[in-house]
C-alpha atoms as a PDB file:
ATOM      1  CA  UNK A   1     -57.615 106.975  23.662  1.00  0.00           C
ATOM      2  CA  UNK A   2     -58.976 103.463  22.719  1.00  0.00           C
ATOM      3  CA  UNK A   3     -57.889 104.263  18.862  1.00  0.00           C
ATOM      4  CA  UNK A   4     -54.711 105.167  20.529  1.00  0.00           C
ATOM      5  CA  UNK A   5     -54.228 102.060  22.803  1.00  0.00           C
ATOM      6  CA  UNK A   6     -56.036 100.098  19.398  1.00  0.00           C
ATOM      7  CA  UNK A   7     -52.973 101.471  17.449  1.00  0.00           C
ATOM      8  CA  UNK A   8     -50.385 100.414  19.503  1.00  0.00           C
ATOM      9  CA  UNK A   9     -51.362  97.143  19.846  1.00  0.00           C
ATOM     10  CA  UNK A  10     -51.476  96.685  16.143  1.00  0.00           C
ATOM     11  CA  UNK A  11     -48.041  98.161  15.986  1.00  0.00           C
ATOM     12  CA  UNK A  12     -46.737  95.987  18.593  1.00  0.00           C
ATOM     13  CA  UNK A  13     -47.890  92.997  16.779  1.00  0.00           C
ATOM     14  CA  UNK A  14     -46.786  93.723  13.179  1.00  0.00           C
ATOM     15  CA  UNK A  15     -43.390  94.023  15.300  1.00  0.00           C
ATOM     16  CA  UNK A  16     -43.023  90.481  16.570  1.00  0.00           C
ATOM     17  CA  UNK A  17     -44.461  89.425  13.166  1.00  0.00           C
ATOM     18  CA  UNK A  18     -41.078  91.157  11.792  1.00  0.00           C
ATOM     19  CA  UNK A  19     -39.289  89.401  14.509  1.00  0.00           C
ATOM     20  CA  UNK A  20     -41.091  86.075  13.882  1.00  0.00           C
ATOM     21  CA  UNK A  21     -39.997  86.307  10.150  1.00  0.00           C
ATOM     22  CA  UNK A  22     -36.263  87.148  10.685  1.00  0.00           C
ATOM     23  CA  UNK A  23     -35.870  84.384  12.459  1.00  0.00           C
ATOM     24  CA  UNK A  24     -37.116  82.142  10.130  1.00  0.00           C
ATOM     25  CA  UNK A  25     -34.911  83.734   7.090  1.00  0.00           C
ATOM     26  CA  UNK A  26     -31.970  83.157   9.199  1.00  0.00           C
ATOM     27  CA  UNK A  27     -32.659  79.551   9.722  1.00  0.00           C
ATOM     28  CA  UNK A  28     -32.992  79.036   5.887  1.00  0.00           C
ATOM     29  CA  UNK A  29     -30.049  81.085   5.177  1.00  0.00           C
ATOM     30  CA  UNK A  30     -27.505  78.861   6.988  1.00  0.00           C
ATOM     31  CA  UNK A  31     -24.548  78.464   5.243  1.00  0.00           C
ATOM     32  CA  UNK A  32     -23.974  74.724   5.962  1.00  0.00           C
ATOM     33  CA  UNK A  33     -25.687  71.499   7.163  1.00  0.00           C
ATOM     34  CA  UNK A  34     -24.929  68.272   8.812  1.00  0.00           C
ATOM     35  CA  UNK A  35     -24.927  64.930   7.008  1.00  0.00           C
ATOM     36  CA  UNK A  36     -23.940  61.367   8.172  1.00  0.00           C
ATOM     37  CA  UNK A  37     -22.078  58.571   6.935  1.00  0.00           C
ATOM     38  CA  UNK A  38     -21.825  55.361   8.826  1.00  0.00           C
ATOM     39  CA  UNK A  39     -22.519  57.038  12.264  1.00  0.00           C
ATOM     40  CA  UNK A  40     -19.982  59.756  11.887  1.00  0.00           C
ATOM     41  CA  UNK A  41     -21.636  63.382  11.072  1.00  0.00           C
ATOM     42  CA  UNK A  42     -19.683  65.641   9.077  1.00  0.00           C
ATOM     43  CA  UNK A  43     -20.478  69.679   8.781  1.00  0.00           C
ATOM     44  CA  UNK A  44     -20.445  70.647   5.411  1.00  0.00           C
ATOM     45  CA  UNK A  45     -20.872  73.456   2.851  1.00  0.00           C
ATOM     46  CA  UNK A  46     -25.227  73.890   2.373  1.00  0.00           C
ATOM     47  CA  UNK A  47     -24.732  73.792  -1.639  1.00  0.00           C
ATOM     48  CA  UNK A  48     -20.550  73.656  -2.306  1.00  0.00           C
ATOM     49  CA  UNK A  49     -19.528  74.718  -5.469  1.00  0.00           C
ATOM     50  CA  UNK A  50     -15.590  73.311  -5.460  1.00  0.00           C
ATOM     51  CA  UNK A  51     -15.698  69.670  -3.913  1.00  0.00           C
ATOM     52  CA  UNK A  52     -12.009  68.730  -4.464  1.00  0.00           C
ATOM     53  CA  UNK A  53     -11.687  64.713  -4.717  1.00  0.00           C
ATOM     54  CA  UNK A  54      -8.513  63.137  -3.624  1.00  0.00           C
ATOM     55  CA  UNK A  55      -9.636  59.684  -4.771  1.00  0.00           C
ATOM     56  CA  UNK A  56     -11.074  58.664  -7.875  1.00  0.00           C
ATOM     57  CA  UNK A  57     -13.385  56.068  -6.653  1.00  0.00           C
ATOM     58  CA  UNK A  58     -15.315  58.507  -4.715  1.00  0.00           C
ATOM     59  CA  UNK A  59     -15.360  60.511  -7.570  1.00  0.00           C
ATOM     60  CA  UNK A  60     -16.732  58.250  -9.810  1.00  0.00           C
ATOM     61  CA  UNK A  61     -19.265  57.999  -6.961  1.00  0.00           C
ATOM     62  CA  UNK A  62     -20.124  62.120  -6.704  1.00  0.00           C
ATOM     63  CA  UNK A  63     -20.116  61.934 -10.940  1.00  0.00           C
ATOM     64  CA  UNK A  64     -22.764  59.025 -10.367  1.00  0.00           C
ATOM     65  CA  UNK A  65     -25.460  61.606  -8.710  1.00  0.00           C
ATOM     66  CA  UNK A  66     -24.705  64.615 -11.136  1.00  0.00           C
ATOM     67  CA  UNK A  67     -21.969  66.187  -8.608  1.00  0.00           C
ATOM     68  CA  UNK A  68     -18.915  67.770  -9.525  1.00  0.00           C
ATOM     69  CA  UNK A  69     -15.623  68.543  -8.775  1.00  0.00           C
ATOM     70  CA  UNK A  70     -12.243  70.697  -9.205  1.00  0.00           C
ATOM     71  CA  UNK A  71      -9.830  67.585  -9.072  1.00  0.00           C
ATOM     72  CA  UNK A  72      -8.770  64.161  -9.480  1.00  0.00           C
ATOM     73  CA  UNK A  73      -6.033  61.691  -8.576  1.00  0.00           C
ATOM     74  CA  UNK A  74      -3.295  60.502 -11.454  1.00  0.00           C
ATOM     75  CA  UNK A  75      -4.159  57.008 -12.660  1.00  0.00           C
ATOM     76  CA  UNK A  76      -3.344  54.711 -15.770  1.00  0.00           C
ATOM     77  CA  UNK A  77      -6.849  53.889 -16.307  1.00  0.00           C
ATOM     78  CA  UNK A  78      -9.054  55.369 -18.919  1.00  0.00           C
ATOM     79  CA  UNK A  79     -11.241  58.282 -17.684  1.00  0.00           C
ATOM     80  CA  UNK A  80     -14.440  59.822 -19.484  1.00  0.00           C
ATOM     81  CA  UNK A  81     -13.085  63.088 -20.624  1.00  0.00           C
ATOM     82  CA  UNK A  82     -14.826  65.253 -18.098  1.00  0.00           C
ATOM     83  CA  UNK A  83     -12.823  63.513 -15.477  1.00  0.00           C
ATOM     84  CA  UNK A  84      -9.520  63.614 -17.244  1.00  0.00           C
ATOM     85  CA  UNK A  85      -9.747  67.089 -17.999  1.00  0.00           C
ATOM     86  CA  UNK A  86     -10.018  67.774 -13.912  1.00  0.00           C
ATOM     87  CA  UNK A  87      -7.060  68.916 -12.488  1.00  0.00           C
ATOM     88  CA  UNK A  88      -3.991  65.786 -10.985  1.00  0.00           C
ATOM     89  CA  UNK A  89      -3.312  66.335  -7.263  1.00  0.00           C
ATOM     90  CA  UNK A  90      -0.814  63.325  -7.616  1.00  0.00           C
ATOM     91  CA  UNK A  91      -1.330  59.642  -6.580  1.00  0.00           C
ATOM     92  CA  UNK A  92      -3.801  58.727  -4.147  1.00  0.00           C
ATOM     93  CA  UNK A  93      -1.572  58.057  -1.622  1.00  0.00           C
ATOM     94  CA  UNK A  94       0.836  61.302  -1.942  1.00  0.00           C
ATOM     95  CA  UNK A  95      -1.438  64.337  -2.766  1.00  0.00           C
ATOM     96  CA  UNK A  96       0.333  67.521  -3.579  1.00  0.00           C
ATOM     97  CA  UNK A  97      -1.222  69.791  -0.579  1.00  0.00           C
ATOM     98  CA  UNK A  98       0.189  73.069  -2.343  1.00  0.00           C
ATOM     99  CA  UNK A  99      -1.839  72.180  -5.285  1.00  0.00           C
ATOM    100  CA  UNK A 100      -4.300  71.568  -3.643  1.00  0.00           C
ATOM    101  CA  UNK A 101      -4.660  74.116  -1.281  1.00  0.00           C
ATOM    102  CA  UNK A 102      -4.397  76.554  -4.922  1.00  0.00           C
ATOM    103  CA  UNK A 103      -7.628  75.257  -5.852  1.00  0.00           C
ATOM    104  CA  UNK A 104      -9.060  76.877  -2.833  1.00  0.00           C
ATOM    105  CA  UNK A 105     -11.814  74.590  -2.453  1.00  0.00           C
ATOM    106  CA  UNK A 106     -14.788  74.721   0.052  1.00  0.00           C
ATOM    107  CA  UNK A 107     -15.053  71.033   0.185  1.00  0.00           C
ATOM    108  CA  UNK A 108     -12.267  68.230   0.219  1.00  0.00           C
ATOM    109  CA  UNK A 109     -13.388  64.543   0.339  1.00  0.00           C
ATOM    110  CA  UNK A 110     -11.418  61.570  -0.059  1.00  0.00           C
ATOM    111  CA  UNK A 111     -10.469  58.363   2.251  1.00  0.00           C
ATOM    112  CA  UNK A 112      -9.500  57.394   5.714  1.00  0.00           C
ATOM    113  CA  UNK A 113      -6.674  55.185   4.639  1.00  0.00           C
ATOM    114  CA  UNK A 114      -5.023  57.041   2.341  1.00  0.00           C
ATOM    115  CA  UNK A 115      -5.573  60.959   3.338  1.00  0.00           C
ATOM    116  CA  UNK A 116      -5.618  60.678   7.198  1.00  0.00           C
ATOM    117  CA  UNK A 117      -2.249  62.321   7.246  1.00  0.00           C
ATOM    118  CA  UNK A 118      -3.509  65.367   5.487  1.00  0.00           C
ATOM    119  CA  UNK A 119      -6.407  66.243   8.033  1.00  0.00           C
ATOM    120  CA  UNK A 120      -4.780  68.161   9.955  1.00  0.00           C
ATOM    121  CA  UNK A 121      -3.409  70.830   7.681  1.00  0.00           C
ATOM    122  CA  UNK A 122      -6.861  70.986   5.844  1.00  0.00           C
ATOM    123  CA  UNK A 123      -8.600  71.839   9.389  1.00  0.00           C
ATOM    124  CA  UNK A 124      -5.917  74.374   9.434  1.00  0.00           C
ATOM    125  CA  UNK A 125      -6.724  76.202   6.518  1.00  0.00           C
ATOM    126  CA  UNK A 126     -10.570  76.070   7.511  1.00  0.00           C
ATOM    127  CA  UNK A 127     -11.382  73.837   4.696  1.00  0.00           C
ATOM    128  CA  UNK A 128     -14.110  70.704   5.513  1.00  0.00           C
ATOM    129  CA  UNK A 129     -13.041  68.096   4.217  1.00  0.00           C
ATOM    130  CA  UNK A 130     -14.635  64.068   4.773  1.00  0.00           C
ATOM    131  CA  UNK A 131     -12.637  61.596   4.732  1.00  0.00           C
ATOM    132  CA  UNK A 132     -14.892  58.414   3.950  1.00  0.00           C
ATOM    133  CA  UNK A 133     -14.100  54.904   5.648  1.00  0.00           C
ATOM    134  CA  UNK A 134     -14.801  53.463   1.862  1.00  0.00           C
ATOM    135  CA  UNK A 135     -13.501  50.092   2.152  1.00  0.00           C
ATOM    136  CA  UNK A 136     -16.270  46.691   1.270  1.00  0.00           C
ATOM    137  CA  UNK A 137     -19.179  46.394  -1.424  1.00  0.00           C
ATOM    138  CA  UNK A 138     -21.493  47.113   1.722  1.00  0.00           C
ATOM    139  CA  UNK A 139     -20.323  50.507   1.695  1.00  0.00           C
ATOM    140  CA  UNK A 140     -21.478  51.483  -1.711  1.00  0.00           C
ATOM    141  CA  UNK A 141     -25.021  52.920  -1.184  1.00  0.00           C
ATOM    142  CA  UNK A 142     -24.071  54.411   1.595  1.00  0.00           C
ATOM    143  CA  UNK A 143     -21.843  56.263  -0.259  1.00  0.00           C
ATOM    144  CA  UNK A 144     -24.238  57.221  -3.062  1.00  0.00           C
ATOM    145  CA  UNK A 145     -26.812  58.221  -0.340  1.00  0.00           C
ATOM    146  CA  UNK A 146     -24.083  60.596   1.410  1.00  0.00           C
ATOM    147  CA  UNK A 147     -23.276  62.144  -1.975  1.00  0.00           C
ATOM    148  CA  UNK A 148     -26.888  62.331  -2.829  1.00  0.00           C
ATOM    149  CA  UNK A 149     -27.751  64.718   0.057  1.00  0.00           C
ATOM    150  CA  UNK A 150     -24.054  66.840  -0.280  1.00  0.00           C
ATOM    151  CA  UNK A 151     -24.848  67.977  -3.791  1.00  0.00           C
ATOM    152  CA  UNK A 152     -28.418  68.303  -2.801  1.00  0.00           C
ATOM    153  CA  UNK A 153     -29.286  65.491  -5.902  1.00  0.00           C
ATOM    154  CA  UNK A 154     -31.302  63.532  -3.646  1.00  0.00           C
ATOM    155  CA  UNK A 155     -33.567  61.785  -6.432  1.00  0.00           C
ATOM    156  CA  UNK A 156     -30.693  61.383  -8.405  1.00  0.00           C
ATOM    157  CA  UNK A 157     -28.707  59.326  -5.963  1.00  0.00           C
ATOM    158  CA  UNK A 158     -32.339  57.232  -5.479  1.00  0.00           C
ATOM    159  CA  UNK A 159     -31.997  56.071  -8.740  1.00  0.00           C
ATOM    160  CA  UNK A 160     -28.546  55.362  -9.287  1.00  0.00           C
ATOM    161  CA  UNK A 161     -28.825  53.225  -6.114  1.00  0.00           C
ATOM    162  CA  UNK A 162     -32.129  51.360  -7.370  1.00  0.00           C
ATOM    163  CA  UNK A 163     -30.553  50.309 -10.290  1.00  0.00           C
ATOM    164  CA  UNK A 164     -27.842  49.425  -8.714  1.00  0.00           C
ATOM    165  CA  UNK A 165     -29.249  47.033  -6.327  1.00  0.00           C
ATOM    166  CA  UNK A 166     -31.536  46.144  -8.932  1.00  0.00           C
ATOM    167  CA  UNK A 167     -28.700  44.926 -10.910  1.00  0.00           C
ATOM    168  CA  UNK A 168     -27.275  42.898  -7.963  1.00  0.00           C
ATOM    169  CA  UNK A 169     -30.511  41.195  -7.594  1.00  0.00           C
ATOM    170  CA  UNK A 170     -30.564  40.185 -10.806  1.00  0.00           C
ATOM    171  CA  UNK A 171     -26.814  38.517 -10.438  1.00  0.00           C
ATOM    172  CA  UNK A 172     -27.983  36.913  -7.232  1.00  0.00           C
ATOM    173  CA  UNK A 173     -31.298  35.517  -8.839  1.00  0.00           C
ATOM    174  CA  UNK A 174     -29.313  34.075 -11.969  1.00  0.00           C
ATOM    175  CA  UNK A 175     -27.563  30.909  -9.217  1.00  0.00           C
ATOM    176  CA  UNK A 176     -29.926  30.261  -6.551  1.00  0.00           C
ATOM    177  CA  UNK A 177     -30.807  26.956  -7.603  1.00  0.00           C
ATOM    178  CA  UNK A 178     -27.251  26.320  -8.553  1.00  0.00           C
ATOM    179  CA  UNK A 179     -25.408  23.957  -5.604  1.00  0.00           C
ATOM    180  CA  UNK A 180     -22.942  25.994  -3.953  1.00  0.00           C
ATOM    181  CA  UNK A 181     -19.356  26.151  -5.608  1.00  0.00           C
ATOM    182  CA  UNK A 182     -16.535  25.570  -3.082  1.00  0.00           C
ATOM    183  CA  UNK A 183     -14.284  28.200  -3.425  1.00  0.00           C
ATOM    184  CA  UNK A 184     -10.608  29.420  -2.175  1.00  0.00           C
ATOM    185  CA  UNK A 185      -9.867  33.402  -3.140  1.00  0.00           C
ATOM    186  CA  UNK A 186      -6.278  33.822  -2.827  1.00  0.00           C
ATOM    187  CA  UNK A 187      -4.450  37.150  -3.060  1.00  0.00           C
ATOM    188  CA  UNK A 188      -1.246  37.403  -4.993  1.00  0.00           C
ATOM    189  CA  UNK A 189       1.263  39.778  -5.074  1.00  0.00           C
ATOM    190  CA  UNK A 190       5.137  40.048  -5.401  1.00  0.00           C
ATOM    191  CA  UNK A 191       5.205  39.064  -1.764  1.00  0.00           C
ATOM    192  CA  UNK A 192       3.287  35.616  -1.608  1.00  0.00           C
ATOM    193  CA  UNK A 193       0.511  34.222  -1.419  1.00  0.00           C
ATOM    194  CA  UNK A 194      -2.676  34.467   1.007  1.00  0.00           C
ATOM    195  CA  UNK A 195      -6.003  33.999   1.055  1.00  0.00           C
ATOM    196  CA  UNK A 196      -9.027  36.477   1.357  1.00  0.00           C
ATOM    197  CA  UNK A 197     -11.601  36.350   4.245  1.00  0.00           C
ATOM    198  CA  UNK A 198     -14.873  37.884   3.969  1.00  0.00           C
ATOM    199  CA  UNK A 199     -13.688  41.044   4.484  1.00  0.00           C
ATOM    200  CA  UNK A 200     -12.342  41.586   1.357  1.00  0.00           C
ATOM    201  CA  UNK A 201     -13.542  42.840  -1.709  1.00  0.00           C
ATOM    202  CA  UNK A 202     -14.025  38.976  -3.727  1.00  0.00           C
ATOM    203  CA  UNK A 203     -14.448  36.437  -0.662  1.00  0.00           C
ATOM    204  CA  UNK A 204     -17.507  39.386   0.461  1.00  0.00           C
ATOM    205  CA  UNK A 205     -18.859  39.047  -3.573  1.00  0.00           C
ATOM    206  CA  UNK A 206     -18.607  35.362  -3.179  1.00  0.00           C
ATOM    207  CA  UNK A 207     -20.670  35.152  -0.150  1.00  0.00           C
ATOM    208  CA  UNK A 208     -22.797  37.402  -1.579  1.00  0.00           C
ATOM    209  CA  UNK A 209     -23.320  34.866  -4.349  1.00  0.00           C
ATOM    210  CA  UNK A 210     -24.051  31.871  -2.004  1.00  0.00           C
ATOM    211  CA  UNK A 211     -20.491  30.279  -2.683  1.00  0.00           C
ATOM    212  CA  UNK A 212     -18.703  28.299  -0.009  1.00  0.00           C
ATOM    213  CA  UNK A 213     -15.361  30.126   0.996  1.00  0.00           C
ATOM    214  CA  UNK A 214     -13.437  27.405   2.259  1.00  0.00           C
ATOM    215  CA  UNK A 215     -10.586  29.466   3.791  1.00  0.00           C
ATOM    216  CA  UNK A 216     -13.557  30.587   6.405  1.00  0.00           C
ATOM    217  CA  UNK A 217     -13.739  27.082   7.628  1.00  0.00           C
ATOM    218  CA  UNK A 218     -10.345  27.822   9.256  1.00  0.00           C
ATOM    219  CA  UNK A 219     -10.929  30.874  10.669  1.00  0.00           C
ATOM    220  CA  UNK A 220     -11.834  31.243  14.435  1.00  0.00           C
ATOM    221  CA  UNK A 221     -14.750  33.757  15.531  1.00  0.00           C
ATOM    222  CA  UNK A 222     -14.574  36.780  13.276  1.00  0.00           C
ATOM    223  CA  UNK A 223     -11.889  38.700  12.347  1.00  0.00           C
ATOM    224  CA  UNK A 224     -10.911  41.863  11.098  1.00  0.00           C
ATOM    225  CA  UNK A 225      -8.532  40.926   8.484  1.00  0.00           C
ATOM    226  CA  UNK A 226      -8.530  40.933   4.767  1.00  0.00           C
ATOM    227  CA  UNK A 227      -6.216  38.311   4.328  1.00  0.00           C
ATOM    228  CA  UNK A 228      -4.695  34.916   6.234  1.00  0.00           C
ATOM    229  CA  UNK A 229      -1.614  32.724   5.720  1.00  0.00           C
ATOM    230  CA  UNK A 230      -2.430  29.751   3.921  1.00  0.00           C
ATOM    231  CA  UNK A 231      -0.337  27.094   2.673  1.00  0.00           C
ATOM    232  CA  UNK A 232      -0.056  24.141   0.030  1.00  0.00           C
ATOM    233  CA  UNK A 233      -1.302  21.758   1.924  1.00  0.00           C
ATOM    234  CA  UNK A 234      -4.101  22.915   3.546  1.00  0.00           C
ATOM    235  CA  UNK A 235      -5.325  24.072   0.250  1.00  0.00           C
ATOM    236  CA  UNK A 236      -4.922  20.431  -0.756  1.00  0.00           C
ATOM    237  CA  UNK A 237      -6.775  19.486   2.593  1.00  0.00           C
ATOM    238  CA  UNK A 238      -9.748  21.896   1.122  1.00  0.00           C
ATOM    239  CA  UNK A 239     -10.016  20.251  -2.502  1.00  0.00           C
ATOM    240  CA  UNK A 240     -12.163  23.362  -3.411  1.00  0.00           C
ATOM    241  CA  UNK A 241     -14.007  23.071  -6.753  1.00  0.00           C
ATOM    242  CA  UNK A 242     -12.449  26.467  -8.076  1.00  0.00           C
ATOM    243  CA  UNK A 243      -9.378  29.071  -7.386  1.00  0.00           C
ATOM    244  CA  UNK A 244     -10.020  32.621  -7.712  1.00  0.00           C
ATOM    245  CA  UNK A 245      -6.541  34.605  -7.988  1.00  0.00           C
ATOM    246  CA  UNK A 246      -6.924  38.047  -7.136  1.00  0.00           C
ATOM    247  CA  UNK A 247      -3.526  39.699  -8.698  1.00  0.00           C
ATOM    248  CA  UNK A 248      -1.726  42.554  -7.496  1.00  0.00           C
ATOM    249  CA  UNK A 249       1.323  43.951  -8.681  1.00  0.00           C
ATOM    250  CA  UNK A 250       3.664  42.856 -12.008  1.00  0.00           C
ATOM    251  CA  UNK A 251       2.630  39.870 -13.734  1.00  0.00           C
ATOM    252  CA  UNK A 252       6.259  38.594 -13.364  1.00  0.00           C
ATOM    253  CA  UNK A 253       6.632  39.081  -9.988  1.00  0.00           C
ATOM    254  CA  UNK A 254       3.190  37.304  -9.166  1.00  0.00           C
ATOM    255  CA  UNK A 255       4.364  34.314 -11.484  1.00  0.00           C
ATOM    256  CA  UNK A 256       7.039  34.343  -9.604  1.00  0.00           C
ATOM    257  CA  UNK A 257       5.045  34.388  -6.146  1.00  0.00           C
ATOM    258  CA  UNK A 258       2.869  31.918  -7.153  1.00  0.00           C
ATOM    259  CA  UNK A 259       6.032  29.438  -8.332  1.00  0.00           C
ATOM    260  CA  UNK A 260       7.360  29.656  -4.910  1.00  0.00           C
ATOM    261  CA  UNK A 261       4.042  29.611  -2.929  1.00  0.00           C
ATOM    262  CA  UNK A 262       1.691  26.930  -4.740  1.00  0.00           C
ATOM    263  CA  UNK A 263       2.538  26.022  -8.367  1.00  0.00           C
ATOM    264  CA  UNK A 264       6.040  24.623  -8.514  1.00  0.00           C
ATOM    265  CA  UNK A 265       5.130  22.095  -5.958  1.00  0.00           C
ATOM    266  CA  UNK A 266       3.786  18.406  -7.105  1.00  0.00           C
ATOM    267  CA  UNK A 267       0.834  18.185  -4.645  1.00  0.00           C
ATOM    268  CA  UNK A 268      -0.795  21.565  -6.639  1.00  0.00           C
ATOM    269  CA  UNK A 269      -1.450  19.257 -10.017  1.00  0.00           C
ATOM    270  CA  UNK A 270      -3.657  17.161  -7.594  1.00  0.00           C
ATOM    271  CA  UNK A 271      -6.119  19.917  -6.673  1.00  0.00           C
ATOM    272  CA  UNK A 272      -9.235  19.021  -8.289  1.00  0.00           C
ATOM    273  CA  UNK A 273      -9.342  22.933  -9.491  1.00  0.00           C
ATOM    274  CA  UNK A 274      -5.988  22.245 -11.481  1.00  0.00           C
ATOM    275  CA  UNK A 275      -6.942  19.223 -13.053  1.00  0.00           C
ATOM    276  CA  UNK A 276     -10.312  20.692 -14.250  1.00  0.00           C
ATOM    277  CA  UNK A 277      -8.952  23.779 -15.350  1.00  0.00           C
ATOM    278  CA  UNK A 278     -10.488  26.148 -12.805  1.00  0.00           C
ATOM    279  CA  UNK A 279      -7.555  28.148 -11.996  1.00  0.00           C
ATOM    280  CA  UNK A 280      -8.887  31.131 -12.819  1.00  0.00           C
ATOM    281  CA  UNK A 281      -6.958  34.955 -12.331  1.00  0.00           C
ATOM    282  CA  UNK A 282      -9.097  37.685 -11.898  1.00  0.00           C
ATOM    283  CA  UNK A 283      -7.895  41.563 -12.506  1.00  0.00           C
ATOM    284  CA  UNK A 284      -6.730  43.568  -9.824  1.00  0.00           C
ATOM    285  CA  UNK A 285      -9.346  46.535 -11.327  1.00  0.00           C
ATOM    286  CA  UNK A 286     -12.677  44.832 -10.387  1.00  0.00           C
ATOM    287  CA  UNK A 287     -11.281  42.443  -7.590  1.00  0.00           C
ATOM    288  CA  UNK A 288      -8.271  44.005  -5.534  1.00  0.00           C
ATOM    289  CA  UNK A 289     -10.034  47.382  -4.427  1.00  0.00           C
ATOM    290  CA  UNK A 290     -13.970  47.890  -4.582  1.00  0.00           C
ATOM    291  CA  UNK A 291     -15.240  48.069  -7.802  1.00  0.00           C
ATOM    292  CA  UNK A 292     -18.303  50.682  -6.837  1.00  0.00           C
ATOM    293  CA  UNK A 293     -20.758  51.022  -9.540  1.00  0.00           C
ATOM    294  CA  UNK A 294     -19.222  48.128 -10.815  1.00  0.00           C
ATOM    295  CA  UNK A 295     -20.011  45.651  -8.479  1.00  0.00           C
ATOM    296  CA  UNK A 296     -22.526  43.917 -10.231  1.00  0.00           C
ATOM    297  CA  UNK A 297     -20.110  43.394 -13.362  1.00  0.00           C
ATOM    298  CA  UNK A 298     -18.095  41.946 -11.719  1.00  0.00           C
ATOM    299  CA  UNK A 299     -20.060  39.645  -9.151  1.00  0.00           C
ATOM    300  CA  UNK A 300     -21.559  38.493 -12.934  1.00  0.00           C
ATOM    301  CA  UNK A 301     -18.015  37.608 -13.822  1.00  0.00           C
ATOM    302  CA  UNK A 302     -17.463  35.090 -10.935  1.00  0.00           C
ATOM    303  CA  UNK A 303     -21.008  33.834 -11.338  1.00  0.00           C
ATOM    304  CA  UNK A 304     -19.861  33.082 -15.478  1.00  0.00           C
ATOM    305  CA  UNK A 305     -16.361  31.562 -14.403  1.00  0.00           C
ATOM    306  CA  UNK A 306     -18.639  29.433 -11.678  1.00  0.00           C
ATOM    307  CA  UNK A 307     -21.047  27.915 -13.318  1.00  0.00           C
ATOM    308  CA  UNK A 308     -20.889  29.325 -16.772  1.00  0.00           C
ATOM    309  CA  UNK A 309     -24.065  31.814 -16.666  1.00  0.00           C
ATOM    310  CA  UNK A 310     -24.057  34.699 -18.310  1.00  0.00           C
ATOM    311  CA  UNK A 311     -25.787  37.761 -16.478  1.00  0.00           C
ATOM    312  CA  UNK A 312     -26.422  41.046 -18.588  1.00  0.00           C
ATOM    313  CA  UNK A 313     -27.855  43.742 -17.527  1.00  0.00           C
END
């Protein structure tokens, strides 16, 4: 009777051991996970194996950590050939969904502003898809960090990121002693003329840098915006030691712009910028949108057109 009552015990326990590790398997065996990017948490495939990208910035960011993906967006610049050979889905801003949704993918990421529209039918088809609020330099490593843990290249995503800020150390190093240049970052485009606040891409890399943006002296409390009006004269009211000209659109049609706005006018030969020849344009590529990875190339390129250092990395 006691081997009996021995045996059942024994029999009872090897039971809730079973128990104990069925439970555990089914924890490991989940088929997705939660990450987060800046405070909103996304549910995503545990190890996805076709991330389509709708935006080519973020997927220079997933190539960056060893990720990969089934598509790309159309663009006129020159891709490595592993990205060109991806799949078009169309421009950035007018995805084909039918495409898309041919690729069958288990992931879809791309951006906020641009792919909004198409969140709706993706949740439809019972796809996942992240839609990243990808927008200033600041959100960079988040980005990398995100992208990191998706593709499960954790370490990878470490050391793109310490190199990274490594190299933006190294940029900011290069002009502390220097006296702050006075600065005005104005935006052209077919349209007119403004000038940046710190919220966009250049006026944020000139702060960065320790420059003095002298639109922000005219700015009340902080703001949202990217851009402000700004005129002729209180440009010639600032005096700032250099211009920055971030161009978007046709060269012709910015000429033109600029003609209208600022250069046709008398007072703009005054500006102490003008006279010393520190008018200077800046690309659209590095200085209209975030440059990502290539942030610190190009916060080296203002520091050379400011006080003529060269930063290499």
């Amino acid at each position: 009777m006691k081997k009996l009552l021995l045996g059942s015990i024994a029999l009872v326990m090897i039971v809730l051991a079973l128990a104990g590790c069925g439970k555990s398997t089914s924890s490991s065996s989940a088929t997705t996970k939660e990450l987060t990017y800046n405070g909103q948490t996304y549910t995503v495939p545990k190890d996805p194996q076709k991330i389509a990208v709708l935006s080519n910035s973020v997927l220079s960011m997933l190539y960056a950590v060893d990720g990969k993906a089934i598509s790309r967006a159309n663009t006129t610049d020159k891709l490595p050939p592993e990205l060109e050979a991806l799949p078009a889905l169309g421009q950035t801003a007018n995805i084909n969904m039918e495409q898309l949704l041919g690729l069958k993918p288990d992931l879809v990421l791309g951006l906020v502003n641009q792919h909004k529209k198409y969140e709706s039918q993706l949740q439809a088809n019972n796809i996942p898809t992240v839609l990243f609020d990808y927008d200033g330099i600041k959100d960079n490593v988040p980005m990398l960090t995100f992208l990191g843990e998706l593709t499960n290249h954790q370490d990878k995503a470490k050391s793109v990121i310490t190199t990274y800020e490594s190299n933006i150390t190294k940029v900011k190093d290069a002009v502390k002693n220097q006296q702050p240049a006075r600065v005005a970052v104005l935006r052209a485009t077919g349209k007119g003329v403004t000038a940046e606040t710190d919220e966009a891409v250049t006026a944020s890399m000139v702060k960065e840098l320790g420059m003095t943006n002298v639109v922000a002296s005219h700015l009340e409390g902080t703001t949202k915006d990217k851009t402000v009006p700004y005129s002729l004269e209180t440009l010639t009211a600032d005096n700032p030691d250099i211009i920055f000209v971030v161009t978007m659109g046709k060269e012709e049609e910015i000429t033109k712009a600029m003609k209208k706005a600022m250069t046709d006018n008398p007072a703009w030969a005054n500006l102490k910028a003008v006279q010393n020849n520190r008018v200077i344009y800046l690309p659209s590529k590095l200085f209209l949108l975030n440059p990502g990875l290539q942030t610190p190339e190009a916060m080296a390129r203002l520091v050379k057109e400011a006080y003529g250092i060269d930063v290499t990395f």
